[in-house]
Structure formats: C-alpha cells, structure tokens
N, C-alpha and C. Protein backbone atom coordinates (compact mmCIF):
# COMPACT_ATOMS: atom_id res chain seq x y z
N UNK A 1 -4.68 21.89 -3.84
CA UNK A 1 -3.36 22.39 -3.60
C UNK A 1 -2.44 21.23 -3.23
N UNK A 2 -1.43 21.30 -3.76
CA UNK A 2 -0.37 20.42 -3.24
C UNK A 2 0.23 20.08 -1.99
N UNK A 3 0.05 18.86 -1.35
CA UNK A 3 0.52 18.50 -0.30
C UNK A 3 1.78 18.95 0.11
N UNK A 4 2.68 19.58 1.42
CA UNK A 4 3.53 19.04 1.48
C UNK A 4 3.94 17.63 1.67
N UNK A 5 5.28 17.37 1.13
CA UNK A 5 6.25 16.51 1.22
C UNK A 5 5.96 15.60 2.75
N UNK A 6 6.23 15.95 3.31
CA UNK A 6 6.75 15.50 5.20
C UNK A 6 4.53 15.48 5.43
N UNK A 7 3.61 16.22 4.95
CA UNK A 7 2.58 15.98 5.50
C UNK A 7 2.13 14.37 4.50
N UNK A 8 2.31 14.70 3.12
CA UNK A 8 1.87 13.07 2.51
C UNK A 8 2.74 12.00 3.23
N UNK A 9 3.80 11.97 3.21
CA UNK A 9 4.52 10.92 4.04
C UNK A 9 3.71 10.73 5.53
N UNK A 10 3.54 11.48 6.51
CA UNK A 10 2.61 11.63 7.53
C UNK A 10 1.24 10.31 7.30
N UNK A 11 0.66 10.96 6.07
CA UNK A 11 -0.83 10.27 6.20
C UNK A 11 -0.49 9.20 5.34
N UNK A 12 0.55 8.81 4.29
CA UNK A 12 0.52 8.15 3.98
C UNK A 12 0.76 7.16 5.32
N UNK A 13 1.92 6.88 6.52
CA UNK A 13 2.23 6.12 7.24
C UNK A 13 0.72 5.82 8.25
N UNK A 14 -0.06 6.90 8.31
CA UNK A 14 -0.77 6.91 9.22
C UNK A 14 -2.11 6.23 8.64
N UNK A 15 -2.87 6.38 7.59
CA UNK A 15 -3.48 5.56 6.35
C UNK A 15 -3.68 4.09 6.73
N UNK A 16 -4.64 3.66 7.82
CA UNK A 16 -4.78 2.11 7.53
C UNK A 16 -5.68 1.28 6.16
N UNK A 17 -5.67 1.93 5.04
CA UNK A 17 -5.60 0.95 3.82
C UNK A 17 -5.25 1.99 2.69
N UNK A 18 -5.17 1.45 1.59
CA UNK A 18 -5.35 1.84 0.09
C UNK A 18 -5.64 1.15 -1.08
N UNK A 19 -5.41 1.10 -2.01
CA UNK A 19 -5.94 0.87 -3.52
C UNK A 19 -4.25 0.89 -3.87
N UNK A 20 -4.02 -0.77 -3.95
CA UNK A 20 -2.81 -0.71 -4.71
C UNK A 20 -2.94 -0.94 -6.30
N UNK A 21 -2.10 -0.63 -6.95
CA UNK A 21 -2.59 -0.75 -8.62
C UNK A 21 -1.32 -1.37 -8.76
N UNK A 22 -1.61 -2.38 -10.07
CA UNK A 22 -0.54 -3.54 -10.56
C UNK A 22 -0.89 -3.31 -12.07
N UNK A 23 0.22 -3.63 -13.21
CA UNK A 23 0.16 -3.60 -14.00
C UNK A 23 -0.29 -4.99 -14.86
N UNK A 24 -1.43 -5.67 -14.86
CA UNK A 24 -1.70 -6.67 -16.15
C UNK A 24 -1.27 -6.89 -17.55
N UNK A 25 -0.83 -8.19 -17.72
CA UNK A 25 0.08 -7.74 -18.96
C UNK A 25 -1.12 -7.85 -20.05
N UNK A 26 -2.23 -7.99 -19.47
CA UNK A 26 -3.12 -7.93 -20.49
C UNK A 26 -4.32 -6.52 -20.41
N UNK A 27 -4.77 -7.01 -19.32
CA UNK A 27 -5.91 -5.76 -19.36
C UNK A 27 -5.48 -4.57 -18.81
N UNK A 28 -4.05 -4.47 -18.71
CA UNK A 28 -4.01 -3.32 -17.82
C UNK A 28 -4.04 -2.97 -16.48
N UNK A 29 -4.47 -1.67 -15.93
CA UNK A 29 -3.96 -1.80 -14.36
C UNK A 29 -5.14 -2.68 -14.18
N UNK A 30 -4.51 -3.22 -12.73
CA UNK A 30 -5.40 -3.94 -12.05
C UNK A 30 -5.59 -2.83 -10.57
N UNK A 31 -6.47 -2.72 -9.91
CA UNK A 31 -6.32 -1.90 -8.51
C UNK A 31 -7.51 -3.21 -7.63
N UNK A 32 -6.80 -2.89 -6.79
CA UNK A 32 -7.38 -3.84 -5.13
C UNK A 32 -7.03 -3.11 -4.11
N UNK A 33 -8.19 -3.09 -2.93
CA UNK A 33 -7.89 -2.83 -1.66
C UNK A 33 -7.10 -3.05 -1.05
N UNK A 34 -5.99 -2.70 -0.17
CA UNK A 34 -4.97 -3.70 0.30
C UNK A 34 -4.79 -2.87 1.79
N UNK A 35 -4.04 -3.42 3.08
CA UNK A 35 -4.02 -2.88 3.88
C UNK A 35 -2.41 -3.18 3.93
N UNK A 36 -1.33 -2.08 4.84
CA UNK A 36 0.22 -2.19 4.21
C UNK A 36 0.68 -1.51 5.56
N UNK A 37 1.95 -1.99 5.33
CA UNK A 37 2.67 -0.68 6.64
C UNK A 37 4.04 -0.56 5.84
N UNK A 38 4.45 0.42 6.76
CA UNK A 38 5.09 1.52 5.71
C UNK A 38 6.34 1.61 6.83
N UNK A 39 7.77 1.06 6.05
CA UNK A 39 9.35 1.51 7.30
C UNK A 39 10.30 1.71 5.98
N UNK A 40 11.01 2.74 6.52
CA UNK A 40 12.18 2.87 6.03
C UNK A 40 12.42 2.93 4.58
N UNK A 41 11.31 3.62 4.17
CA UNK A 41 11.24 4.00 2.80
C UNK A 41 10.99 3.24 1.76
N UNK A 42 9.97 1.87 2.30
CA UNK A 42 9.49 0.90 1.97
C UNK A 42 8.31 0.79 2.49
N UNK A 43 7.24 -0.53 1.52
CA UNK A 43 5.85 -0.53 1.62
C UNK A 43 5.48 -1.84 2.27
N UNK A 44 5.08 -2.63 2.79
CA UNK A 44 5.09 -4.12 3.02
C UNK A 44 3.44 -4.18 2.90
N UNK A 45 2.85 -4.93 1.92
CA UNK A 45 1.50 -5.40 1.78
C UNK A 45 1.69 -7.47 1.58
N UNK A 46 0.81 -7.39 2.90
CA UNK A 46 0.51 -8.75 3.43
C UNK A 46 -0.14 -9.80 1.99
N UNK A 47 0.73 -10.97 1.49
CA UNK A 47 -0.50 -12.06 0.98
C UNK A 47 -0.60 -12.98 2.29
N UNK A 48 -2.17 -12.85 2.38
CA UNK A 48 -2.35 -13.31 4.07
C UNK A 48 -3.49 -14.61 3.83
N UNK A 49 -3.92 -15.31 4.59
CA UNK A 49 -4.82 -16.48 4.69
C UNK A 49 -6.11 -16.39 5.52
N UNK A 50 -6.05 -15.23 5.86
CA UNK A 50 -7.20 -14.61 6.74
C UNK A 50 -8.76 -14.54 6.11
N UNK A 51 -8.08 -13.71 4.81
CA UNK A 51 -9.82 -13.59 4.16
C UNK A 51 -9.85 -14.51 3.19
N UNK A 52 -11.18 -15.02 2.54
CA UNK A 52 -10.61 -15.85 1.33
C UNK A 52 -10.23 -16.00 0.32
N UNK A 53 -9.96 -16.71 -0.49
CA UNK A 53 -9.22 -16.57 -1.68
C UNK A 53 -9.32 -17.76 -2.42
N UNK A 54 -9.42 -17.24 -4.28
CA UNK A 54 -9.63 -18.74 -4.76
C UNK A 54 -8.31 -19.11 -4.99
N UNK A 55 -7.06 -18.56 -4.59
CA UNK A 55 -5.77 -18.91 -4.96
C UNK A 55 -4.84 -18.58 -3.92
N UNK A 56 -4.22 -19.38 -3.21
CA UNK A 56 -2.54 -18.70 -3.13
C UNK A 56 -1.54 -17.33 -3.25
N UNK A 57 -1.72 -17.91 -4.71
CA UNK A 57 -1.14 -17.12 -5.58
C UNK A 57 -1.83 -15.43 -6.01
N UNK A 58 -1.65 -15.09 -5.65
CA UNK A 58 -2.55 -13.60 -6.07
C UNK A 58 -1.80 -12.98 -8.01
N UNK A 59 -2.92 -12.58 -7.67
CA UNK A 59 -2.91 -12.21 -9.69
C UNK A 59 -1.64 -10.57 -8.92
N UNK A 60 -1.70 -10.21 -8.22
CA UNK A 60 -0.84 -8.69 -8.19
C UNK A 60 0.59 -9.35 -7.55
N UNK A 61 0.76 -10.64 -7.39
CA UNK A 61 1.97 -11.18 -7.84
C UNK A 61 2.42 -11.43 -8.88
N UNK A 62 1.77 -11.59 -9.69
CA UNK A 62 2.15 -12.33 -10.71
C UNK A 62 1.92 -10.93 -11.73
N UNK A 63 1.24 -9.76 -11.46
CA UNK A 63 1.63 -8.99 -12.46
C UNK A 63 3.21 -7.54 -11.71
N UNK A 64 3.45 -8.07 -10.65
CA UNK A 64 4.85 -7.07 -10.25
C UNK A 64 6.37 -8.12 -10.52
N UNK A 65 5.54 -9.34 -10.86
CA UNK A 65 6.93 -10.19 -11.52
C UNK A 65 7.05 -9.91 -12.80
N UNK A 66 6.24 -9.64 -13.28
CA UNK A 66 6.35 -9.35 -14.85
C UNK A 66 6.42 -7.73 -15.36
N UNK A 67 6.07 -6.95 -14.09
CA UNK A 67 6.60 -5.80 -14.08
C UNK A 67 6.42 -4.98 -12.65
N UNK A 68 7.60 -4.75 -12.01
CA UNK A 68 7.37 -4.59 -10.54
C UNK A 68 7.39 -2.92 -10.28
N UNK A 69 6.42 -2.15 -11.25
CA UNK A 69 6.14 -1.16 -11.14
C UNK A 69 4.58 -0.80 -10.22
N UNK A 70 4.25 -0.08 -9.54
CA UNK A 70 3.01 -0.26 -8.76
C UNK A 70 2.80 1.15 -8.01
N UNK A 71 1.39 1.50 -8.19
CA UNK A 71 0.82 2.50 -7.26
C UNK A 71 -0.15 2.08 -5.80
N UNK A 72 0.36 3.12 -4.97
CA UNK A 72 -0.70 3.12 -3.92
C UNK A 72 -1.52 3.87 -3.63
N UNK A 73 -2.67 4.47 -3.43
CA UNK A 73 -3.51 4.99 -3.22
C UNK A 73 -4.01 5.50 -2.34
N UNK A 74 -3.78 6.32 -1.32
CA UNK A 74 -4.47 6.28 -0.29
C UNK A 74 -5.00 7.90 0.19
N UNK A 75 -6.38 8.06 0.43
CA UNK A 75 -8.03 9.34 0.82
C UNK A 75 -8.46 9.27 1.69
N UNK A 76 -8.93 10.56 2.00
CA UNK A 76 -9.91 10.78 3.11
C UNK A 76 -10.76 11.62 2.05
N UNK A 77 -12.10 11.19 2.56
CA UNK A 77 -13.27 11.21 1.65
C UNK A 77 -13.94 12.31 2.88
N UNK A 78 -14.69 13.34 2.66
CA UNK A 78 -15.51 13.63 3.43
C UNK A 78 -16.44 14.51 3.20
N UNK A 79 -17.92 13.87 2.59
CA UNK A 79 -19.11 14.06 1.70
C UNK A 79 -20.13 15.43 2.31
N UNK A 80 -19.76 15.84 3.41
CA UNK A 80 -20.43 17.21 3.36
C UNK A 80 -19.30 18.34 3.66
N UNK A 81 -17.71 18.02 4.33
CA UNK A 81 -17.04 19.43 3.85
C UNK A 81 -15.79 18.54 3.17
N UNK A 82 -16.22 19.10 1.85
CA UNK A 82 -14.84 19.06 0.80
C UNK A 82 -13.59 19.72 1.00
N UNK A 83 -13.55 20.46 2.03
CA UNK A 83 -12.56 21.01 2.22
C UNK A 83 -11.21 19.95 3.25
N UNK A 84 -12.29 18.96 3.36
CA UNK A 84 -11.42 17.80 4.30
C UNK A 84 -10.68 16.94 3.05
N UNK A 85 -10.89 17.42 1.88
CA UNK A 85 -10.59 16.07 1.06
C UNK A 85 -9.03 15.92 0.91
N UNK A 86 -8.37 14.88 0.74
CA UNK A 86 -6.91 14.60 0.57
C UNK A 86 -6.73 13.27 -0.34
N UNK A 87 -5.63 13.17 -0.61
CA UNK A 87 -5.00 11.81 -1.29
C UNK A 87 -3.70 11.86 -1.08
N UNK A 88 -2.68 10.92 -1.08
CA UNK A 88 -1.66 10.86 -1.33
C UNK A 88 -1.67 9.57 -1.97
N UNK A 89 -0.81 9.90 -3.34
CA UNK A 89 -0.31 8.89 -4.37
C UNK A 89 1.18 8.21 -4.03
N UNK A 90 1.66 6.73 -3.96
CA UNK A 90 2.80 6.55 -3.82
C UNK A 90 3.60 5.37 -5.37
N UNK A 91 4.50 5.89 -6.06
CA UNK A 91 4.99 4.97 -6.73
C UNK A 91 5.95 4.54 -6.42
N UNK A 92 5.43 2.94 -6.37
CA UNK A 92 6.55 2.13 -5.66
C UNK A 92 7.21 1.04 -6.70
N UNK A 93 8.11 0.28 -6.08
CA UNK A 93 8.70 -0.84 -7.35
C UNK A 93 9.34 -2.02 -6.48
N UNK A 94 9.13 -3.35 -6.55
CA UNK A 94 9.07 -4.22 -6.42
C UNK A 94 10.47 -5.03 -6.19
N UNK A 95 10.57 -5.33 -4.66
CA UNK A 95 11.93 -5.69 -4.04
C UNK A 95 11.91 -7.14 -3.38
N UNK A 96 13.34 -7.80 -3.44
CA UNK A 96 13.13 -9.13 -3.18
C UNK A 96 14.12 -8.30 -1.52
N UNK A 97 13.69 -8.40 -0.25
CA UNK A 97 14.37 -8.34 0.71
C UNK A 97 13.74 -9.44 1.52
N UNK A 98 14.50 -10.51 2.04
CA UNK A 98 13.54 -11.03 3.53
C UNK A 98 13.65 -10.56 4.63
N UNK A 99 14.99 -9.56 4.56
CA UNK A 99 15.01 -8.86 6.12
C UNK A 99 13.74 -8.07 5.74
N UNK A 100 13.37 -7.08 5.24
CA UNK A 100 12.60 -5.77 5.18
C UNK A 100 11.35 -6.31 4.98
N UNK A 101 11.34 -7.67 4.59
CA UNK A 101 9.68 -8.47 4.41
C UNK A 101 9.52 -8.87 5.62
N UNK A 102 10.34 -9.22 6.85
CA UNK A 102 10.47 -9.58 8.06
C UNK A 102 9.89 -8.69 9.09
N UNK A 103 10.45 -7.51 8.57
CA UNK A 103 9.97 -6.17 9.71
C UNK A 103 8.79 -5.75 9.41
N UNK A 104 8.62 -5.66 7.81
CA UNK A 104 6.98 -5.08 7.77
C UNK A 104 6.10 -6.17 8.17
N UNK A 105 6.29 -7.40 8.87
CA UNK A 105 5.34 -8.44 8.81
C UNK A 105 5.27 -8.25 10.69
N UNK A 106 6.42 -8.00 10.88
CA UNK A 106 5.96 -7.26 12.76
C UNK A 106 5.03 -6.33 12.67
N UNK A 107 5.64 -5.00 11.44
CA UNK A 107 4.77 -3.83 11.84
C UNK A 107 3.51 -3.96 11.73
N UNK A 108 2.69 -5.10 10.36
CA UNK A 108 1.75 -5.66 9.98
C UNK A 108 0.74 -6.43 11.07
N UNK A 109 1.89 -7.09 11.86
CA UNK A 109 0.97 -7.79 12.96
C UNK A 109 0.84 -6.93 14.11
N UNK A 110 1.32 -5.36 14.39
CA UNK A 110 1.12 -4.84 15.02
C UNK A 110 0.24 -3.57 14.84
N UNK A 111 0.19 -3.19 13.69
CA UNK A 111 -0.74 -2.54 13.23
C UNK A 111 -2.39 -3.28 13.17
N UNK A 112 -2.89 -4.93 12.96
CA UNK A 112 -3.91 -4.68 12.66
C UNK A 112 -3.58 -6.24 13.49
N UNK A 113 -5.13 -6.54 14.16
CA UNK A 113 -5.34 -7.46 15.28
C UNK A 113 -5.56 -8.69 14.36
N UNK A 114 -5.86 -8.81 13.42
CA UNK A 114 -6.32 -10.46 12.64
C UNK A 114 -5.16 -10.72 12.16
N UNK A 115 -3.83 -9.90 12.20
CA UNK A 115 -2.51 -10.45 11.31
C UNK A 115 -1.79 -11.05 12.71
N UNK A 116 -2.21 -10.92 13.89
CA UNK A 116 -1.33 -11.75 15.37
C UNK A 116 -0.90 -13.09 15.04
N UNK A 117 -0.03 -13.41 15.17
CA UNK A 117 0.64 -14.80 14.89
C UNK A 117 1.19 -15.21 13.07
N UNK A 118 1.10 -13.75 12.83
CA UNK A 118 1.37 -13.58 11.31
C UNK A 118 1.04 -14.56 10.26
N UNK A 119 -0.52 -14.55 10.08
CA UNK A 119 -0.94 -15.71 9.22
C UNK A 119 -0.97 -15.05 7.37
N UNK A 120 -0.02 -14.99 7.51
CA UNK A 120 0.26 -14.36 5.62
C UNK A 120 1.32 -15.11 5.51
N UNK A 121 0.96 -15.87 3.96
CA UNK A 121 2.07 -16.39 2.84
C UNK A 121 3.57 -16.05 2.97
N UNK A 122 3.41 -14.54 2.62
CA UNK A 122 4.79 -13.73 3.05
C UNK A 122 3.89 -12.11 2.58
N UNK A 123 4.93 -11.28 2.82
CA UNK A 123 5.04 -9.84 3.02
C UNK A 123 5.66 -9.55 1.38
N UNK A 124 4.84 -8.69 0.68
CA UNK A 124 5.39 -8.32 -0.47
C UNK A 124 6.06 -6.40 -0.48
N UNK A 125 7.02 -6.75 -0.54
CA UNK A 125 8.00 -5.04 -0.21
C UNK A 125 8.45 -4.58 -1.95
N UNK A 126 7.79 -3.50 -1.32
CA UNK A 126 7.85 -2.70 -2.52
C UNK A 126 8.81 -1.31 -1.77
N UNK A 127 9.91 -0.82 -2.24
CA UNK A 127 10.24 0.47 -2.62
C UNK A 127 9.80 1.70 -3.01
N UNK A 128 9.51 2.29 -2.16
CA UNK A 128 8.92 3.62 -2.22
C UNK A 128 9.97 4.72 -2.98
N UNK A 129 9.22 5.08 -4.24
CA UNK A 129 10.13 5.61 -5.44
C UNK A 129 9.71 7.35 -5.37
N UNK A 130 8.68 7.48 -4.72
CA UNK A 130 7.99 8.80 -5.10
C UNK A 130 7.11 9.31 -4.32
N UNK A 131 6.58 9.97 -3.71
CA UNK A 131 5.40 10.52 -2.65
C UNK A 131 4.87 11.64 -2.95
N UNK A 132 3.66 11.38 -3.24
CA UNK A 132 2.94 13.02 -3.89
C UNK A 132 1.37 12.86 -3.65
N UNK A 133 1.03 14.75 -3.44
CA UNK A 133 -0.40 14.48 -2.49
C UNK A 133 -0.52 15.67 -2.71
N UNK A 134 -2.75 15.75 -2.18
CA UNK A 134 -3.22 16.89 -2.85
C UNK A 134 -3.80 17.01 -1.92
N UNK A 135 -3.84 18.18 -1.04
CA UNK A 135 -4.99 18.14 -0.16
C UNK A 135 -6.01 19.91 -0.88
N UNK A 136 -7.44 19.81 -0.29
CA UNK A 136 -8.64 20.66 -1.00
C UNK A 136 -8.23 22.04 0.11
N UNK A 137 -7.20 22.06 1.01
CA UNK A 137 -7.41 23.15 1.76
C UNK A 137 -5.89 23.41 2.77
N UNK A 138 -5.88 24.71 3.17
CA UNK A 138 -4.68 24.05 4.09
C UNK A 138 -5.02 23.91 5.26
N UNK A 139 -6.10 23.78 5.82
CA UNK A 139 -6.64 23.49 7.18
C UNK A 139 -6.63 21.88 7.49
C-alpha cells in the first residue's frame, strides 16, 4: 500500500543510509551505498576520506555531471514479519549550492560520529524532486 506523503518524508529523514543510483553513460545505473542527510528539501551525500578509495574522484560524480538525474533508496527489511516491510524512493537532481553543501556537511557531522571535524572532499546536494513510498501494512 502506498505510503503517505508526510510518513515517507518522516523515514526518509530518519533513514541512516541508502542505495543512491547514478546514471553511467555507459553501463547504465550505477547504485552504491551511501549515507546522506536530508534539509530543506534537499539531499547532501558526503565524498568523504574516511573509508578507502582508489580515487578522489568518485565515478557517481562524474556520472551526475553528465547527467544530474539520481535515485535514493531507502528499507526496512524485516525477514520474519513482512508486514514491517517499507521503502521510500526519492528522485533527486543535481545542484551546485555551497551554502546548502555547507549545512548538510554540519548535519552530516552531526548525524554520524566518523564525519567530526568534517573529513569529506565536499558535500554533493542534490534536490529533492519527488518522494514516494510503499509500506506492506498500515501498522
């Protein structure tokens, strides 16, 4: 059954990770884990220096420059009552702000303890275009 409106927004904000999807101009979507915080009708997902990486540069930069269309993903899974199950889907699109990359990089370092002293590249803000969600029950 279909989420309300005001409850996907809810879990989407409340959601510490998801599965962002990027468009490849070759193979298609790309999806990765990503952890994000969510103001003002915007998405902020960290390129951070924390975990490792063989690049800098992340490939889901380089495919929202070439098309800054993008999904987020975010479930609660729960393998003996299905009736807990949910998702909310978000389509977002790809914004140059440094104020709004500024604030999600507070909310970022305040949401999760390894981002303190804000060790990310920068904050990539995406525009929240759409919010839609399914939950298995209305309980």
């Amino acid at each position: 059954m279909r989420l309300p409106d005001a409850q996907a927004w809810e879990r989407l904000a409340a959601s510490d990770h998801g599965v962002l999807a990027t468009v490849h101009p070759r193979r298609g979507v790309d999806a990765v884990p990503v952890v994000y915080a969510v103001d003002d009708g915007h998405v902020g997902i960290p390129v951070d220096r924390v975990k490792p990486k063989e690049s800098t540069r992340l490939q889901r930069e380089r495919n929202l420059e070439a098309d800054p269309r993008a999904t987020l993903l975010v479930d609660h899974w729960d393998p003996v009552d299905w009736a807990q199950l949910w998702w909310v889907r978000t389509e977002l699109r790809r914004v140059d702000s440094a104020e709004r990359a500024g604030r999600l990089g507070e909310l970022l370092e305040e949401r999760y303890p390894q981002y303190t002293g804000q060790p990310f590249e920068k904050v990539l803000v995406l525009r929240i275009e759409r919010v839609t969600g399914w939950q298995a029950s209305e309980s």
